[in-house]
N, C-alpha and C. Protein backbone atom coordinates (compact mmCIF):
# COMPACT_ATOMS: atom_id res chain seq x y z
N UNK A 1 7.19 -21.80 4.88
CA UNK A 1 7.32 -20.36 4.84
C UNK A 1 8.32 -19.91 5.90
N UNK A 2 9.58 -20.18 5.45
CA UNK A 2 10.56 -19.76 6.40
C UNK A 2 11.73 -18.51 6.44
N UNK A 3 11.00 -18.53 4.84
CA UNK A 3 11.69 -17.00 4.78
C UNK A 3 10.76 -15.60 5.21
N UNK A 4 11.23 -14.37 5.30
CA UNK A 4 11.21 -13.61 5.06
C UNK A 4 9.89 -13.09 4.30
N UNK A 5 8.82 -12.22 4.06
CA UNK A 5 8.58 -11.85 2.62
C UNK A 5 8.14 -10.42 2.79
N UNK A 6 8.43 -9.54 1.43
CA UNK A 6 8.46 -8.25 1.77
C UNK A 6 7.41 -7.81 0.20
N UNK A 7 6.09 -7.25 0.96
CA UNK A 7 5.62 -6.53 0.01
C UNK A 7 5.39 -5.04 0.14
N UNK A 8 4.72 -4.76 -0.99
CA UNK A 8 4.13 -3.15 -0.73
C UNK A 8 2.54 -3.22 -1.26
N UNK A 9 2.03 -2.50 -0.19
CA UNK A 9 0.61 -2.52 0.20
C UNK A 9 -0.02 -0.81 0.23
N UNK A 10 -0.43 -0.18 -0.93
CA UNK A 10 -0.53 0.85 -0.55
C UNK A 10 0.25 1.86 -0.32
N UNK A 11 0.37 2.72 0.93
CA UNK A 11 1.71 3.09 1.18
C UNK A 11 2.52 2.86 2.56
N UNK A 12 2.22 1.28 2.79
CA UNK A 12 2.86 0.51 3.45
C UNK A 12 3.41 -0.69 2.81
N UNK A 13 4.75 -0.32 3.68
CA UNK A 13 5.40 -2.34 3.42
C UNK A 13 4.79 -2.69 4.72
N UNK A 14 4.54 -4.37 3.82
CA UNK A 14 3.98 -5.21 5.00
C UNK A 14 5.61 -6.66 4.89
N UNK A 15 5.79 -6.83 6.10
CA UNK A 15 6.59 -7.40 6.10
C UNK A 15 5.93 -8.77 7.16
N UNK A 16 6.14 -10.34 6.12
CA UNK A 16 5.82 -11.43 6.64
C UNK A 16 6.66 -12.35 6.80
N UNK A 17 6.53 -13.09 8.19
CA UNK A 17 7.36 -13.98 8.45
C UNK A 17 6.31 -15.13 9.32
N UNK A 18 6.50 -15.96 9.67
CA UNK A 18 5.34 -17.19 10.03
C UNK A 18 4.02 -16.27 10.75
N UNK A 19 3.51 -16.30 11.86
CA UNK A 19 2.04 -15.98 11.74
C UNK A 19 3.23 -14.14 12.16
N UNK A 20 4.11 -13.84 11.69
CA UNK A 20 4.29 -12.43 12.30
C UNK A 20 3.83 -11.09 10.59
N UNK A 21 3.09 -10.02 11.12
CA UNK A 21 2.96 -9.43 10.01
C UNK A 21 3.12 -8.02 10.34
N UNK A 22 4.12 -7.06 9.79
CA UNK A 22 4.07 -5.56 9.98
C UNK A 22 4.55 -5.39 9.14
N UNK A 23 3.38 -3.84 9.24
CA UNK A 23 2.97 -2.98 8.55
C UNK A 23 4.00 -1.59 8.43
N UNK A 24 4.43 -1.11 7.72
CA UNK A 24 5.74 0.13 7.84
C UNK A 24 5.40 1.28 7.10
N UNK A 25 4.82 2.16 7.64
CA UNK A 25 4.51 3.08 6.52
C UNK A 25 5.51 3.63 5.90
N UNK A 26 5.83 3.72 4.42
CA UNK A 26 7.28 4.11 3.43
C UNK A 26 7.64 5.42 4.06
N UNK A 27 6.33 6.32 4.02
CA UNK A 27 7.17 7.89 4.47
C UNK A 27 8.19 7.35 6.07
N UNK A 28 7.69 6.80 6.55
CA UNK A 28 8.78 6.23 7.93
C UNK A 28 9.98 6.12 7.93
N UNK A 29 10.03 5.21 6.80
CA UNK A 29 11.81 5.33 6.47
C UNK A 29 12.53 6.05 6.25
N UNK A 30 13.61 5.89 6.94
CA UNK A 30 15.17 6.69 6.91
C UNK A 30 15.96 5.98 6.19
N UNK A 31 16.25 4.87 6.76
CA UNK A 31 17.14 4.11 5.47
C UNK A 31 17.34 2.54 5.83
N UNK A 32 17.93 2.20 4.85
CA UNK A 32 18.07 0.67 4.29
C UNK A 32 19.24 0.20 3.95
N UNK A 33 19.47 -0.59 4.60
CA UNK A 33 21.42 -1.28 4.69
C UNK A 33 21.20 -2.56 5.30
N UNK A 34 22.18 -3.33 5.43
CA UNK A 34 22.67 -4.43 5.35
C UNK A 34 23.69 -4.59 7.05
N UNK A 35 23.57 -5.61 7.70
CA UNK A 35 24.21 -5.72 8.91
C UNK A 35 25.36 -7.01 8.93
N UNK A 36 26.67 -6.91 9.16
CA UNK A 36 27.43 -7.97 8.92
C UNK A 36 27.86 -9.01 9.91
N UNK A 37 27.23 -7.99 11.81
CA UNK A 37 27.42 -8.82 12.77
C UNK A 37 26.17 -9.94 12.74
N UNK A 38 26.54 -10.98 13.82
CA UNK A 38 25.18 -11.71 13.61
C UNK A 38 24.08 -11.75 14.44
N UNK A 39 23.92 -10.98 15.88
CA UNK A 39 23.30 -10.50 16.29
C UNK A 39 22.16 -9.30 15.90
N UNK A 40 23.49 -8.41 14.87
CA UNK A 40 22.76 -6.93 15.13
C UNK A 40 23.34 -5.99 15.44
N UNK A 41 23.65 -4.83 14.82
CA UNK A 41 24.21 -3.91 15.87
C UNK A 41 23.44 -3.15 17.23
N UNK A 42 22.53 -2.75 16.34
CA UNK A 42 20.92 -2.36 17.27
C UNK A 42 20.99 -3.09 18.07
N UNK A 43 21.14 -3.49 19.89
CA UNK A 43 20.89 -3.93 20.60
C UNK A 43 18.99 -3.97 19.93
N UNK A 44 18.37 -2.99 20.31
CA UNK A 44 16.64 -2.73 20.79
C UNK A 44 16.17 -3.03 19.23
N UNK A 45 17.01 -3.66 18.03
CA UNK A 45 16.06 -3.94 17.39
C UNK A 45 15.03 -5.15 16.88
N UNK A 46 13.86 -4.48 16.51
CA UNK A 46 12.93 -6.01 16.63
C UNK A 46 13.57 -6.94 15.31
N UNK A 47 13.38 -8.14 15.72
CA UNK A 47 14.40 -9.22 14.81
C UNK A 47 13.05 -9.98 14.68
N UNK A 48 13.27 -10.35 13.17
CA UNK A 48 12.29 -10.75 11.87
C UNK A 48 13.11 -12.33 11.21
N UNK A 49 12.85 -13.44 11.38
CA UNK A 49 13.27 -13.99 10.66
C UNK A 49 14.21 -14.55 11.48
N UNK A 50 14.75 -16.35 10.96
CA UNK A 50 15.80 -17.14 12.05
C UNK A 50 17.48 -16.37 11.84
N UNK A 51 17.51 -16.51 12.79
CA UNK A 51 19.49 -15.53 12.80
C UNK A 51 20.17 -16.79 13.25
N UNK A 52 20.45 -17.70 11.79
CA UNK A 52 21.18 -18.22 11.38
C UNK A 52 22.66 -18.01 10.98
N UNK A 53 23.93 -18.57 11.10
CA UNK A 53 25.18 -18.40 11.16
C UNK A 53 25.39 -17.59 9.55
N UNK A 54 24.20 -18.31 8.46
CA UNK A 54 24.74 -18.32 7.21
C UNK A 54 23.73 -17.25 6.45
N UNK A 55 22.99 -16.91 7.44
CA UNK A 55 21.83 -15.80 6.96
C UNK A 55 22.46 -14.17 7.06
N UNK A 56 22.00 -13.37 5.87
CA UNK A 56 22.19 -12.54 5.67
C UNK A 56 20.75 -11.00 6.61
N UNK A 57 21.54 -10.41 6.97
CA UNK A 57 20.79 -8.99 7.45
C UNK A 57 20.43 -8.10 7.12
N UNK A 58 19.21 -7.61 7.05
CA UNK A 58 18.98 -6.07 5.51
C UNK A 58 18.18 -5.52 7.28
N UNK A 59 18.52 -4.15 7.21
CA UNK A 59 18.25 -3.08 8.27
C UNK A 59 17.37 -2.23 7.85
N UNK A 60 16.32 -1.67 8.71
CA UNK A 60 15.63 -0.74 7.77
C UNK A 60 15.24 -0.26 9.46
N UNK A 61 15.37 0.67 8.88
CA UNK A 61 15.52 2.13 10.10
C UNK A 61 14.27 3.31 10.03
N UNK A 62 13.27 3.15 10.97
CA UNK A 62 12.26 4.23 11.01
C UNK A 62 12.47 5.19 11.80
N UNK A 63 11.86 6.38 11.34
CA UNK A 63 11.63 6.92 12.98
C UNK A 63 11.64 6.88 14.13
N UNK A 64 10.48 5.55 14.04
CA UNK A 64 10.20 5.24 15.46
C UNK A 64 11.13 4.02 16.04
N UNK A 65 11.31 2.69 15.20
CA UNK A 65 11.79 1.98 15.54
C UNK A 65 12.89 1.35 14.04
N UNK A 66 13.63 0.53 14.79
CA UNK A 66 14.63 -0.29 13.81
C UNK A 66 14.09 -1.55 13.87
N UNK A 67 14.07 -2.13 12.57
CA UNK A 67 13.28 -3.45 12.40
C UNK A 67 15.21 -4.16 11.58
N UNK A 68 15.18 -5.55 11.89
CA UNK A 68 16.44 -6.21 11.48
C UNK A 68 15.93 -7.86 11.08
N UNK A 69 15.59 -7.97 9.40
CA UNK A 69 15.59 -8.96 8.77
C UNK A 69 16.25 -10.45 8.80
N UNK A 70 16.07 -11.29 9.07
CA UNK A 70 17.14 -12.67 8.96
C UNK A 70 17.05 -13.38 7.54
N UNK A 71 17.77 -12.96 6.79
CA UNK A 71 17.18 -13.81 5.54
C UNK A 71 17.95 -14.10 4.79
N UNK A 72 17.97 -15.07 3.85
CA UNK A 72 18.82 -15.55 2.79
C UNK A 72 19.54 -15.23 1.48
N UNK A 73 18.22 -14.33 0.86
CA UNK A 73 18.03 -13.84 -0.01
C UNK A 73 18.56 -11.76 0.35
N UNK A 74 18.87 -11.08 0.98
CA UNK A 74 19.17 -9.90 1.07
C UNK A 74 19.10 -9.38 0.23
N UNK A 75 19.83 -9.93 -1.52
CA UNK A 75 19.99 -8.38 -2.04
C UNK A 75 18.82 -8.34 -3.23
N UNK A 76 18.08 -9.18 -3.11
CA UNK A 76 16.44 -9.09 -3.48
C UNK A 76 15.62 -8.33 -2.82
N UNK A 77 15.90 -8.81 -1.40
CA UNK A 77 14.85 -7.76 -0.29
C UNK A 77 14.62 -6.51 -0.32
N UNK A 78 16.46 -6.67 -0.31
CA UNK A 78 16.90 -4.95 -0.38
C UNK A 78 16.58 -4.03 -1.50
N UNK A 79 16.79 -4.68 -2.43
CA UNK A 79 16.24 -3.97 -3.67
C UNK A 79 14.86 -3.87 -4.07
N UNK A 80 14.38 -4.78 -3.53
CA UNK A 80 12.34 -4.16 -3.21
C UNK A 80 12.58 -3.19 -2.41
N UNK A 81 12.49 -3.04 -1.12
CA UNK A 81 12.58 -1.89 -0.03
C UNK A 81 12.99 -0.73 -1.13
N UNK A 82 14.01 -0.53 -1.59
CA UNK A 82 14.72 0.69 -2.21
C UNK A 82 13.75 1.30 -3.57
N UNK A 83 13.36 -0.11 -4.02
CA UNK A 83 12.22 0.44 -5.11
C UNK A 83 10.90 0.80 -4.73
N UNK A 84 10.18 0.21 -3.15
CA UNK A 84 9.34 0.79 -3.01
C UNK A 84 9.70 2.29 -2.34
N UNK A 85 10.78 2.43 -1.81
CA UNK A 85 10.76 4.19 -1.70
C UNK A 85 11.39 4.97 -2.65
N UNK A 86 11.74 4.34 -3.69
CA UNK A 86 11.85 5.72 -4.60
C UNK A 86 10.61 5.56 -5.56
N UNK A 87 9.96 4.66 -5.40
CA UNK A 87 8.45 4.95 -6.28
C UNK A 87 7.71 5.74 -5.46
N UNK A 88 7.97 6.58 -4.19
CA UNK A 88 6.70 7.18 -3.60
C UNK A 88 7.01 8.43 -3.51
């Protein structure tokens, strides 16, 4: 289990990665994009997943905090995230 995994729970995404698990409530979100440096631009954001040379970045931006994905798969992720907020 080394990817990534992104569900919807209610009216939270729960986002899993080895024993790490959070919870995002949908109304939270602002938005959802993609990062091309490999760090991050977000200095302060919490990083999810190995930040690998060849791994791709999906951003998702709350209120409160910026959460920054490491994953392989992006434009799957991304397109869950986007479908769970326009279903709510």
């Amino acid at each position: 289990m080394f990817e990534v995994y992104v569900k919807q729970v209610d009216t939270d995404i729960v986002i899993k990665w080895l024993f790490t698990k959070i919870k995002i409530p949908i109304a939270d979100i602002v938005t959802i994009t993609t990062d091309d440096t490999y760090g991050g631009k977000e200095k302060t954001a919490i990083r999810i997943g190995m930040p690998y040379g060849t791994t791709d970045r999906v951003v998702i931006v709350t209120k409160k905090s910026t959460y920054l994905l490491f994953t392989t798969n992006y434009l799957s992720i991304q397109n869950k995230l986007n479908s769970y907020i326009h279903a709510n």
